[in-house]
C-alpha atoms as a PDB file:
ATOM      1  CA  UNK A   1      -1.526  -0.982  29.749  1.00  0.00           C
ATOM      2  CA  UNK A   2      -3.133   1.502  27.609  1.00  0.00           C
ATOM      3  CA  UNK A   3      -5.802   0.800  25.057  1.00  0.00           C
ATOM      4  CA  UNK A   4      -5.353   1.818  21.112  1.00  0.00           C
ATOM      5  CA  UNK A   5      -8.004   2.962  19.949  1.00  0.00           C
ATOM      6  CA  UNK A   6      -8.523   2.927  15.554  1.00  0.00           C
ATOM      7  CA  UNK A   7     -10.673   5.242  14.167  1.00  0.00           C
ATOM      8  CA  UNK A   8     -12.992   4.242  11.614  1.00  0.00           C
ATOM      9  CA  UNK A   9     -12.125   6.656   9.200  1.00  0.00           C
ATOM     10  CA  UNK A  10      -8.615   5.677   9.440  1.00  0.00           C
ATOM     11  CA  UNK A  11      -9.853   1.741   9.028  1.00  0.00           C
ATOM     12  CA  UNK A  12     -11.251   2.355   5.842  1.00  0.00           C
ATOM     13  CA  UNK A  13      -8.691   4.401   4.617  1.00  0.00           C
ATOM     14  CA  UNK A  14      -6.554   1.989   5.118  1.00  0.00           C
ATOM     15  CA  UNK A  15      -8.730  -0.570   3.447  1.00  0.00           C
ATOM     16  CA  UNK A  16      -9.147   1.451   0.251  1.00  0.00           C
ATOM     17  CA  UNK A  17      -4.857   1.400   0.072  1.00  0.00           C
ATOM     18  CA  UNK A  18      -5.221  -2.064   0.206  1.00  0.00           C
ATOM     19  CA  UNK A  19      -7.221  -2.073  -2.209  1.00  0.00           C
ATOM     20  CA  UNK A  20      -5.994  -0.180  -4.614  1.00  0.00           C
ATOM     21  CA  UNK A  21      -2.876  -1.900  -3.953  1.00  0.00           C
ATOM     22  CA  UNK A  22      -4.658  -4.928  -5.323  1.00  0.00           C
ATOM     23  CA  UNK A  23      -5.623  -3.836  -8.309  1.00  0.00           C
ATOM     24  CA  UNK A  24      -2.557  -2.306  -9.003  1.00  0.00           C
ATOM     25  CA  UNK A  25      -1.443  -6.059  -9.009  1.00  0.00           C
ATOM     26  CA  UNK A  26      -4.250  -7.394 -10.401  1.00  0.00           C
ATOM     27  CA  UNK A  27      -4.087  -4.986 -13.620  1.00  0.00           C
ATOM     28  CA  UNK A  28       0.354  -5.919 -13.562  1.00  0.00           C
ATOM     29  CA  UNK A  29      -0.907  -9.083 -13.544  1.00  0.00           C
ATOM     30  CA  UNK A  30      -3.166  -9.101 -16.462  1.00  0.00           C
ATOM     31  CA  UNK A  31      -0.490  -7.126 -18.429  1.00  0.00           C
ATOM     32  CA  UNK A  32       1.637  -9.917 -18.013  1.00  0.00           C
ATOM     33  CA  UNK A  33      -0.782 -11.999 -19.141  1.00  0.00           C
ATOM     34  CA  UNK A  34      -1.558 -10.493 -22.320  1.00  0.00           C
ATOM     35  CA  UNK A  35       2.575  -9.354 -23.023  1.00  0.00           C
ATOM     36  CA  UNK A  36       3.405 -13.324 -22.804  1.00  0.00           C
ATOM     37  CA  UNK A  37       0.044 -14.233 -24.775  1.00  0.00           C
ATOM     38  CA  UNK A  38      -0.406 -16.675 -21.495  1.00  0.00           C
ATOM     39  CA  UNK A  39      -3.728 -18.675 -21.142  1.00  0.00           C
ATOM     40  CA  UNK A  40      -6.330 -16.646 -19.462  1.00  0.00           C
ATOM     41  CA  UNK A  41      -6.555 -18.961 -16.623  1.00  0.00           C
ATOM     42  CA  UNK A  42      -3.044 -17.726 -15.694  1.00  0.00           C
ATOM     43  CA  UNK A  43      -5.439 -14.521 -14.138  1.00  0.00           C
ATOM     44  CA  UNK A  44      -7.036 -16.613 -11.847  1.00  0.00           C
ATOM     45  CA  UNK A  45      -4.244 -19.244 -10.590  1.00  0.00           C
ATOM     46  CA  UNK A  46      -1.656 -16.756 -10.264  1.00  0.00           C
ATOM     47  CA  UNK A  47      -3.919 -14.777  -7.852  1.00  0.00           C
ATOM     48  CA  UNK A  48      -1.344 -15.795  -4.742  1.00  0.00           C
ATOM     49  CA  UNK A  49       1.231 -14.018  -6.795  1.00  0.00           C
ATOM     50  CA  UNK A  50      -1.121 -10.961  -6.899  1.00  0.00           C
ATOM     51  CA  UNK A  51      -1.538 -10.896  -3.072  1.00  0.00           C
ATOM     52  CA  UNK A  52       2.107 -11.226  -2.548  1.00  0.00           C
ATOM     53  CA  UNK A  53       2.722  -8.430  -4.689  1.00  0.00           C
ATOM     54  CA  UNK A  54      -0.008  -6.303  -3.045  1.00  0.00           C
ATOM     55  CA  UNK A  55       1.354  -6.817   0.067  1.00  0.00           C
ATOM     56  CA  UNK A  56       4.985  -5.360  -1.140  1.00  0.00           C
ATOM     57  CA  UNK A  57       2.880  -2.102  -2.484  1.00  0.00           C
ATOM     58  CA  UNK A  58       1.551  -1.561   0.110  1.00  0.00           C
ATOM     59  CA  UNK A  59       4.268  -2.137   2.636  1.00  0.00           C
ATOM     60  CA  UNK A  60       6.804   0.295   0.135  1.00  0.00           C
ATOM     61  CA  UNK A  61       3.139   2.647   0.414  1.00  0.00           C
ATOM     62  CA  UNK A  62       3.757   2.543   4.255  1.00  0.00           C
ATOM     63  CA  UNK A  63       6.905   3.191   4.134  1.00  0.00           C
ATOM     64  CA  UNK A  64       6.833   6.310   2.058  1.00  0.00           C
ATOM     65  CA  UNK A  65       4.291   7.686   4.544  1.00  0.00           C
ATOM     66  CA  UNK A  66       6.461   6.765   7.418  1.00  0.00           C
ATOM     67  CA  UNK A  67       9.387   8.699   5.613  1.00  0.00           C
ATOM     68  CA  UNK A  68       6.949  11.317   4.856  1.00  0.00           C
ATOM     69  CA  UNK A  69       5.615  11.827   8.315  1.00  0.00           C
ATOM     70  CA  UNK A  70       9.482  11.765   9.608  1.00  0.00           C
ATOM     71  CA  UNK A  71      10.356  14.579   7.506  1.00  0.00           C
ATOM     72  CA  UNK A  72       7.147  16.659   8.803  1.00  0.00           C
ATOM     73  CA  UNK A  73       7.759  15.807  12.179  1.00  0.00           C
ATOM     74  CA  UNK A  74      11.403  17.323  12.093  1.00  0.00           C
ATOM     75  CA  UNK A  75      10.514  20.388  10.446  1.00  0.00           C
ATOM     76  CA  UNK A  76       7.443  20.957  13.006  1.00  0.00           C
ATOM     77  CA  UNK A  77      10.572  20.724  15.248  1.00  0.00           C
ATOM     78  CA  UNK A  78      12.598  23.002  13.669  1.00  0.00           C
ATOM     79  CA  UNK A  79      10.251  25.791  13.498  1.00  0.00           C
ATOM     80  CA  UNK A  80       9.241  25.236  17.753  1.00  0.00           C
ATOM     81  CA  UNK A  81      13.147  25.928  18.647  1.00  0.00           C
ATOM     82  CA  UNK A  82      13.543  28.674  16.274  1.00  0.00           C
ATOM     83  CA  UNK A  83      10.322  30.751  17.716  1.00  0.00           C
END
C-alpha cells in the first residue's frame, strides 16, 4: 500500500483555516450574544455550539476548494486536447 505523505506547509495551512474558521464562530457567537443582550457567560458555555459551527465552515470551505479545483482540473483538460 502506498504511503501519504502531508507536507508541513500544507498542515499548517490547514490549521490556520481552522482557525479562522473558529473565530469566525467565535465572533457570530459573540454577536449573538450582544443582539439578544444574553449573559456573558453564554460566550463561554455555548463554546460546543462554536465548534460545531466551525466545523460546518470549514467543511462548506472544503468544499468550495474541491469545486474550485474541479473546475481547474477540467479546463487544464480542455486546453491538453485542443493543442
Amino acid at each position: 500500500m502506498k504511503d501519504i505523505n502531508i507536507s508541513a506547509k500544507r498542515i499548517k495551512t490547514e490549521m490556520f483555516t481552522l482557525l479562522v474558521c473558529f473565530f469566525i464562530g467565535f465572533a457570530a457567537n459573540i454577536g449573538a450574544v450582544i443582539y439578544y443582550k444574553s449573559a456573558v457567560i453564554e460566550i463561554i458555555t455555548s463554546l460546543p455550539y462554536v465548534l460545531v459551527f466551525m466545523v460546518a465552515i470549514y467543511c462548506l470551505w472544503s468544499f468550495l476548494r474541491l469545486i474550485k479545483w474541479l473546475i481547474a482540473g477540467k479546463s487544464r483538460k480542455s486546453l491538453q486536447t485542443k493543442n
